[in-house]
C-alpha atoms as a PDB file:
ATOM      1  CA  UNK A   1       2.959 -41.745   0.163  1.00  0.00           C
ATOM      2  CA  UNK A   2       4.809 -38.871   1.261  1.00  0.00           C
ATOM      3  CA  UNK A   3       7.051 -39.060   4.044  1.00  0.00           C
ATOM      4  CA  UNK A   4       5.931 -35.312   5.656  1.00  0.00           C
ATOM      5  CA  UNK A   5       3.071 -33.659   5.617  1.00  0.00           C
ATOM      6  CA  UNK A   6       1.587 -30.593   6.478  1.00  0.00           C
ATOM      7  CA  UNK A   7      -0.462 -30.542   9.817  1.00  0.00           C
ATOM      8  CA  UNK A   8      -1.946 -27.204   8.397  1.00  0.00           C
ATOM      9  CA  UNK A   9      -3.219 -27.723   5.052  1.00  0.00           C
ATOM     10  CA  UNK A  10      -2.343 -31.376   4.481  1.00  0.00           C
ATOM     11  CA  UNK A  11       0.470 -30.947   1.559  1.00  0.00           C
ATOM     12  CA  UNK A  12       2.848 -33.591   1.103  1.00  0.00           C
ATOM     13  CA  UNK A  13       6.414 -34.041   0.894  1.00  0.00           C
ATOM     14  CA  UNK A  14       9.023 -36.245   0.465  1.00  0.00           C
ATOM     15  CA  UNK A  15      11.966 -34.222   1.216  1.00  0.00           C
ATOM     16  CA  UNK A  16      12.175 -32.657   4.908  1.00  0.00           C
ATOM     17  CA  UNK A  17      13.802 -29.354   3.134  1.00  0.00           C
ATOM     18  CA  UNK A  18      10.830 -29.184   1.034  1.00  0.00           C
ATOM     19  CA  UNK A  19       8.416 -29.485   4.128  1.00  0.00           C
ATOM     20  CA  UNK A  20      10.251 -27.239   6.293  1.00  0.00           C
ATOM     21  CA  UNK A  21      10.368 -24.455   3.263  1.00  0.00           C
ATOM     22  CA  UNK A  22       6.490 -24.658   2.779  1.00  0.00           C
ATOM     23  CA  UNK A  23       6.068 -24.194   6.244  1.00  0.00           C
ATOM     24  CA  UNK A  24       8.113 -21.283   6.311  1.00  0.00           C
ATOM     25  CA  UNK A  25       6.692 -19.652   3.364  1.00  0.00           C
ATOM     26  CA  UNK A  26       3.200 -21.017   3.125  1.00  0.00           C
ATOM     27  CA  UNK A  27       2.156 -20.863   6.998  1.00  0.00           C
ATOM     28  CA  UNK A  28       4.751 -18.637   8.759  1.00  0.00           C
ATOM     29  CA  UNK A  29       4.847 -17.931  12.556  1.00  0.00           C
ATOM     30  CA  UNK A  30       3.175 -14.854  13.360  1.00  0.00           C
ATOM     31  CA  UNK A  31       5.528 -12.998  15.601  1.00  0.00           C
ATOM     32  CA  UNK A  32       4.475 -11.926  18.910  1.00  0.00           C
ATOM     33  CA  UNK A  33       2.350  -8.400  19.474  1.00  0.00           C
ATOM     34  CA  UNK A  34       1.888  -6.358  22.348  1.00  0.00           C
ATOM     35  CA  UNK A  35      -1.755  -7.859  22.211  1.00  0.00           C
ATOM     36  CA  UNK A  36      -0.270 -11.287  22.369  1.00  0.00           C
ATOM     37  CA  UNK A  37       1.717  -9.578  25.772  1.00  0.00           C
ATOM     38  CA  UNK A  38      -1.111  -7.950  27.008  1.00  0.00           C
ATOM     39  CA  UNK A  39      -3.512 -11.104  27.060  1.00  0.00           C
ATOM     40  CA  UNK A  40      -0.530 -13.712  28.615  1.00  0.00           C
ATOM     41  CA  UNK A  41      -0.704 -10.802  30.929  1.00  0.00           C
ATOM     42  CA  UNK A  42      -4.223 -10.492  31.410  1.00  0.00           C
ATOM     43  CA  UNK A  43      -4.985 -10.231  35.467  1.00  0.00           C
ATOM     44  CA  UNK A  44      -1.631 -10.029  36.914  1.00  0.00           C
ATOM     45  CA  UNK A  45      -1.448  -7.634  39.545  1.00  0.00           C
ATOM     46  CA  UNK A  46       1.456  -5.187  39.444  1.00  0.00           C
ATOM     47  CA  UNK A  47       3.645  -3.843  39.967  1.00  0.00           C
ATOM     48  CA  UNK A  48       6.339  -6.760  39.121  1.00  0.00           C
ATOM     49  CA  UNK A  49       9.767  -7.489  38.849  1.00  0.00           C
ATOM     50  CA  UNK A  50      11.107  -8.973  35.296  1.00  0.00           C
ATOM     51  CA  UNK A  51      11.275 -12.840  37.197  1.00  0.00           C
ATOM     52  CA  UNK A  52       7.647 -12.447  38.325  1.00  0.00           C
ATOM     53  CA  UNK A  53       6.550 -11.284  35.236  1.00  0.00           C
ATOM     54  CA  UNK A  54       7.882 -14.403  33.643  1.00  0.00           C
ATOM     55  CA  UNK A  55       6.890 -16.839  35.865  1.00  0.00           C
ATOM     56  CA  UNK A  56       3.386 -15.044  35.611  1.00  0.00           C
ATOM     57  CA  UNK A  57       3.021 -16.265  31.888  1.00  0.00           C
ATOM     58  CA  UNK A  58       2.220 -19.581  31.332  1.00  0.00           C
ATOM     59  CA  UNK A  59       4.277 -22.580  29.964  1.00  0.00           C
ATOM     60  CA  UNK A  60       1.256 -22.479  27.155  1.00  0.00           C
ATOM     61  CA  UNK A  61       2.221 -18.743  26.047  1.00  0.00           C
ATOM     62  CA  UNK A  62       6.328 -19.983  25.095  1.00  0.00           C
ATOM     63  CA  UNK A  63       6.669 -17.361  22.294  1.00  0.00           C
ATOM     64  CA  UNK A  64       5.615 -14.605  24.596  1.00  0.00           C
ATOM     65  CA  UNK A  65       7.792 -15.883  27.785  1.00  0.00           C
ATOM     66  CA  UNK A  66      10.407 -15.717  25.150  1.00  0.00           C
ATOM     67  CA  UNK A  67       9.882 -12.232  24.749  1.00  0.00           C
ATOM     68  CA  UNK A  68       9.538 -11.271  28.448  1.00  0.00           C
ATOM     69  CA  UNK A  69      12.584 -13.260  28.849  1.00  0.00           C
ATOM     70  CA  UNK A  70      14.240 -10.897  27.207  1.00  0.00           C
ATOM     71  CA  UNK A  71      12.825  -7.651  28.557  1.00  0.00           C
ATOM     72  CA  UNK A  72      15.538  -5.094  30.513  1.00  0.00           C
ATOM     73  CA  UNK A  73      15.832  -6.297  34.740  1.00  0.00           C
ATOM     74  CA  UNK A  74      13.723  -3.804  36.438  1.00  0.00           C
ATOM     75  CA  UNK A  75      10.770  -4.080  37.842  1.00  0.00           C
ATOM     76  CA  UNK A  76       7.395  -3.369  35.912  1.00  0.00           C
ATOM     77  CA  UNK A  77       4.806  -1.001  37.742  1.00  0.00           C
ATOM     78  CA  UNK A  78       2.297  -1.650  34.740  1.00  0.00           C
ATOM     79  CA  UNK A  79       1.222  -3.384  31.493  1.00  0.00           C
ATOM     80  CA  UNK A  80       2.170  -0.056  29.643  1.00  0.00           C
ATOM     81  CA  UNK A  81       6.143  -0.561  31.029  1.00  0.00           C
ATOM     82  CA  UNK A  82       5.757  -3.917  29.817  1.00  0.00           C
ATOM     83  CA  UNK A  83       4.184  -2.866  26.554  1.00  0.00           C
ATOM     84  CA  UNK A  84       6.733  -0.143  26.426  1.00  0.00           C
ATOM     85  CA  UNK A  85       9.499  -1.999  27.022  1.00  0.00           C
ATOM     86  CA  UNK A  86       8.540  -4.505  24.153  1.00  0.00           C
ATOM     87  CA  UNK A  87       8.662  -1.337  21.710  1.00  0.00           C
ATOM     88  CA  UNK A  88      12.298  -0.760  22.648  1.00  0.00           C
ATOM     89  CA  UNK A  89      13.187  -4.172  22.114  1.00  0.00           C
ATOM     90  CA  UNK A  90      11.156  -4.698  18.503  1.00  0.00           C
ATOM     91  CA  UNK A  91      12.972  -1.259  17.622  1.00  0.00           C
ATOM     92  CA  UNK A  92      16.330  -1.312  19.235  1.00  0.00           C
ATOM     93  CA  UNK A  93      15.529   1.808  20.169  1.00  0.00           C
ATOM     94  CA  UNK A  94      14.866   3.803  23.655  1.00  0.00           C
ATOM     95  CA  UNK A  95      11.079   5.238  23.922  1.00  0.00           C
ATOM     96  CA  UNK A  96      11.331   8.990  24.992  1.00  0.00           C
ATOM     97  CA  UNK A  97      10.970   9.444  29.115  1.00  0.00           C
ATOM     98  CA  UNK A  98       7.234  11.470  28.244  1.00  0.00           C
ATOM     99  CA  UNK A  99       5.526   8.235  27.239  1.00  0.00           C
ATOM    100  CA  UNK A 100       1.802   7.650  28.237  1.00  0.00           C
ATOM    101  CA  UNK A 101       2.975   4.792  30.736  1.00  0.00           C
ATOM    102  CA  UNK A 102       5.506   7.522  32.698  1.00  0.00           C
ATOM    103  CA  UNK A 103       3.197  10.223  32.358  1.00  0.00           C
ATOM    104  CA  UNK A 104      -0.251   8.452  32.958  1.00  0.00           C
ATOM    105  CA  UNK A 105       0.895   6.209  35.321  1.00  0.00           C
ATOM    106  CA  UNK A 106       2.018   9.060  37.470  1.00  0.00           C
ATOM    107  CA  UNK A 107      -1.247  11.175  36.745  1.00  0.00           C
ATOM    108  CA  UNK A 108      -3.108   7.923  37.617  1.00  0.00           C
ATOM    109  CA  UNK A 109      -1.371   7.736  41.321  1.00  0.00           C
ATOM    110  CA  UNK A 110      -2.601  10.994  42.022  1.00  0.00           C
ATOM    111  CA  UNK A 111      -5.993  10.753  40.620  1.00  0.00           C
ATOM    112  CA  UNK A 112      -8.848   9.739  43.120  1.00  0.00           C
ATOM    113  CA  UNK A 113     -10.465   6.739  42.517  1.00  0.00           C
ATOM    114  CA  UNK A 114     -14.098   8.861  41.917  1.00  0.00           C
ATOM    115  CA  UNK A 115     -11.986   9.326  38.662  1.00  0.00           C
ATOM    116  CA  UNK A 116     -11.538   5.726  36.710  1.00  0.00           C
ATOM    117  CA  UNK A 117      -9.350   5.739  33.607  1.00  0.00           C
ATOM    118  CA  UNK A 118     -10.393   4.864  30.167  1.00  0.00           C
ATOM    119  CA  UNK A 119      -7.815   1.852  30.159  1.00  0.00           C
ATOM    120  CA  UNK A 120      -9.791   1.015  33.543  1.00  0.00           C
ATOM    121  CA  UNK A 121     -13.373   1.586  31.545  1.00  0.00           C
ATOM    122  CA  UNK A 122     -12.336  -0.381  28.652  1.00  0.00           C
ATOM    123  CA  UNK A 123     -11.489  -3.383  30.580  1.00  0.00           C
ATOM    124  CA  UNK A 124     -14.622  -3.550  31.695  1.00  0.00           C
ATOM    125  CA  UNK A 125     -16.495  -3.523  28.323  1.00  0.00           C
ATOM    126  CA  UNK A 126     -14.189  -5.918  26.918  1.00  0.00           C
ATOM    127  CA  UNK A 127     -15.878  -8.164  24.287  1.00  0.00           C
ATOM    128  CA  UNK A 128     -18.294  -5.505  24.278  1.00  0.00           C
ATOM    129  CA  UNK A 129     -20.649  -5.731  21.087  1.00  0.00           C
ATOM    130  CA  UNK A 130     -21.330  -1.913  19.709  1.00  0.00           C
ATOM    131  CA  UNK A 131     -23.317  -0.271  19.191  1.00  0.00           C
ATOM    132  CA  UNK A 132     -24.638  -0.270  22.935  1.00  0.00           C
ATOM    133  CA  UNK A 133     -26.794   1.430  25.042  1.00  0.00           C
ATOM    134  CA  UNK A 134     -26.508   3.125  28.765  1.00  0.00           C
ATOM    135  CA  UNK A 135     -28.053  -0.178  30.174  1.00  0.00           C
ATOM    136  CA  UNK A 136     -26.481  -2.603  27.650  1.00  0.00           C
ATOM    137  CA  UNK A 137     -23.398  -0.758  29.110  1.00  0.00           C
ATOM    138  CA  UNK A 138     -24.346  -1.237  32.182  1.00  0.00           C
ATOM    139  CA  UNK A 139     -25.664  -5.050  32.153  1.00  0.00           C
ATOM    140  CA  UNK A 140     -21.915  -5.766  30.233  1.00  0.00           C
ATOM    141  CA  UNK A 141     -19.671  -4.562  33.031  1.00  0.00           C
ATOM    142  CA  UNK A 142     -22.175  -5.565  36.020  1.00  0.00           C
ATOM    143  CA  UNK A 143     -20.024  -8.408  37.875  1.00  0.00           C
ATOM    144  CA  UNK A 144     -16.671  -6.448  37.576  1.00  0.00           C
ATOM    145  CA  UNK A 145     -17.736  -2.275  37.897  1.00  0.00           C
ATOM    146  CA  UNK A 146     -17.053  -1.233  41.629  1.00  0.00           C
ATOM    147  CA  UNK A 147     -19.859   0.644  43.126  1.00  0.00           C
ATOM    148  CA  UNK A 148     -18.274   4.050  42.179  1.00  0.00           C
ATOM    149  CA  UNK A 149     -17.757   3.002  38.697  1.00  0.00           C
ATOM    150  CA  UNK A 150     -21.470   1.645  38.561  1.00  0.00           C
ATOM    151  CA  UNK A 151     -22.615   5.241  39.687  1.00  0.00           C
ATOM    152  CA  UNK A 152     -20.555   7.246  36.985  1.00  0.00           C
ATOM    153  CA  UNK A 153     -22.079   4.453  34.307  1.00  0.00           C
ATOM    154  CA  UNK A 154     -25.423   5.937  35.420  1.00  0.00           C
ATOM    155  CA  UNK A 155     -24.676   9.216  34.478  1.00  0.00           C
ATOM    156  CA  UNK A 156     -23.780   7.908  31.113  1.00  0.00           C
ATOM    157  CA  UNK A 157     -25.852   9.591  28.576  1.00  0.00           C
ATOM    158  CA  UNK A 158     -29.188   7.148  27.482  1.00  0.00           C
ATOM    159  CA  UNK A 159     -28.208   7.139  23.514  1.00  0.00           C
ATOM    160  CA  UNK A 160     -26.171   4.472  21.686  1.00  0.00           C
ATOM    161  CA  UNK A 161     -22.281   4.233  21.654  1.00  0.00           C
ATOM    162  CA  UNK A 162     -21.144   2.908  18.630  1.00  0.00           C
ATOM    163  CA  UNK A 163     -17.436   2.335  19.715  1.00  0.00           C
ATOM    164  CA  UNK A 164     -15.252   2.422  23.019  1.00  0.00           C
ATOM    165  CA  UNK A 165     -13.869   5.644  21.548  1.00  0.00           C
ATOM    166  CA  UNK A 166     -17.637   6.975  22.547  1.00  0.00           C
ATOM    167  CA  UNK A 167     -17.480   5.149  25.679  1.00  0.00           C
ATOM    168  CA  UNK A 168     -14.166   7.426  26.609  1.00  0.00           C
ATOM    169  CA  UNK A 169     -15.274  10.591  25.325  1.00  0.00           C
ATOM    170  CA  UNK A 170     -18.847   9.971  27.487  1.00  0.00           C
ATOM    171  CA  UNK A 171     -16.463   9.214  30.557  1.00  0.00           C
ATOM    172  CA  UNK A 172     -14.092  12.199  29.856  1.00  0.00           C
ATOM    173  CA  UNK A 173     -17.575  13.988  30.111  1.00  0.00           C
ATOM    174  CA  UNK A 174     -19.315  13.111  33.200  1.00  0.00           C
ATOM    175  CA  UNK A 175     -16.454  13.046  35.213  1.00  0.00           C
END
C-alpha cells in the first residue's frame, strides 16, 4: 500500500517527493484573483485602513489575507483601491493616477444618489440568470434596491436583457 496518497484524485505514492511533485504538477494551487479579493471582501463597508482590511477577511480566506497582507499601508476608500492595488503588486508596476477607482470614485462623491452606478446596479442582480425581464429584474433585486433604485428599475424598458452589459446601457439610459 502506498504510503501517500492523493486527497484529490486518489493516486498513490511511496515516495513523499513523488507525492509532493504530482501535486504540484497534476493539481496546482490556483493563485489568488481580484474575484477571489472581491468576494473575501464582499460587504465590508469602506473606506478602510490596510489593518482593517485584513482583519475584515476571514481566517477561512488565508491565501487572500496573504495577499492583503501585503498590500501598500494606506487606507482603502473602495474595493477598486483594493483591486487596484492588487494589480500593482501582481505587476510590480504602478497603475497610472487616471484609473477608474481615482476617477469614478471621485465622480461617484459628487453624483446624487437619484444617480446609482452600474457597479451599484450590478450588485444587486448578482447571480442574476439572463436573459431577464423588467419584472424578473425587478423581483431579483427586491430585498436589497432602495426605494430610489426601485423607481429607476421601473422605468426600465419591458423587453428582455440578455446580459448585465444591457442592464448598464438601460441604466445609462433612463437616468
Amino acid at each position: 500500500m502506498a504510503q501517500y496518497v492523493c486527497e484529490i484524485c486518489g493516486a498513490g505514492f511511496d515516495q513523499k517527493s513523488r507525492y509532493e511533485r504530482h501535486m504540484l504538477t497534476s493539481h496546482p494551487r490556483q493563485a489568488v484573483s481580484a474575484a477571489d479579493i472581491e468576494k473575501a471582501l464582499k460587504g465590508v463597508g469602506f473606506p478602510k485602513t490596510h489593518s482593517e482590511l485584513f482583519d475584515a477577511v476571514s481566517d477561512e480566506n488565508r491565501d487572500v489575507r496573504e495577499i492583503i497582507a501585503r498590500l501598500p499601508e494606506r487606507e482603502y476608500r473602495d474595493a477598486a483601491e483594493v483591486a487596484r492595488a492588487f494589480s500593482e503588486l501582481r505587476s510590480h508596476e504602478k497603475a497610472p493616477d487616471n484609473q477608474p477607482s481615482k476617477t469614478g470614485g471621485e465622480l461617484a462623491v459628487q453624483t446624487s444618489a437619484s444617480a446609482p452606478s452600474a457597479a451599484r446596479f450590478a450588485s444587486l442582480f448578482a447571480g442574476m440568470k439572463f436573459p431577464a425581464r423588467r419584472d424578473e429584474l425587478e423581483r431579483h433585486a427586491r430585498s436589497k434596491a432602495s426605494a430610489e433604485e426601485r423607481e429607476i428599475l421601473r422605468k426600465f424598458g419591458d423587453h428582455p436583457y440578455r446580459s448585465m452589459a444591457d442592464v448598464t446601457r438601460e441604466l445609462e439610459r433612463v437616468t
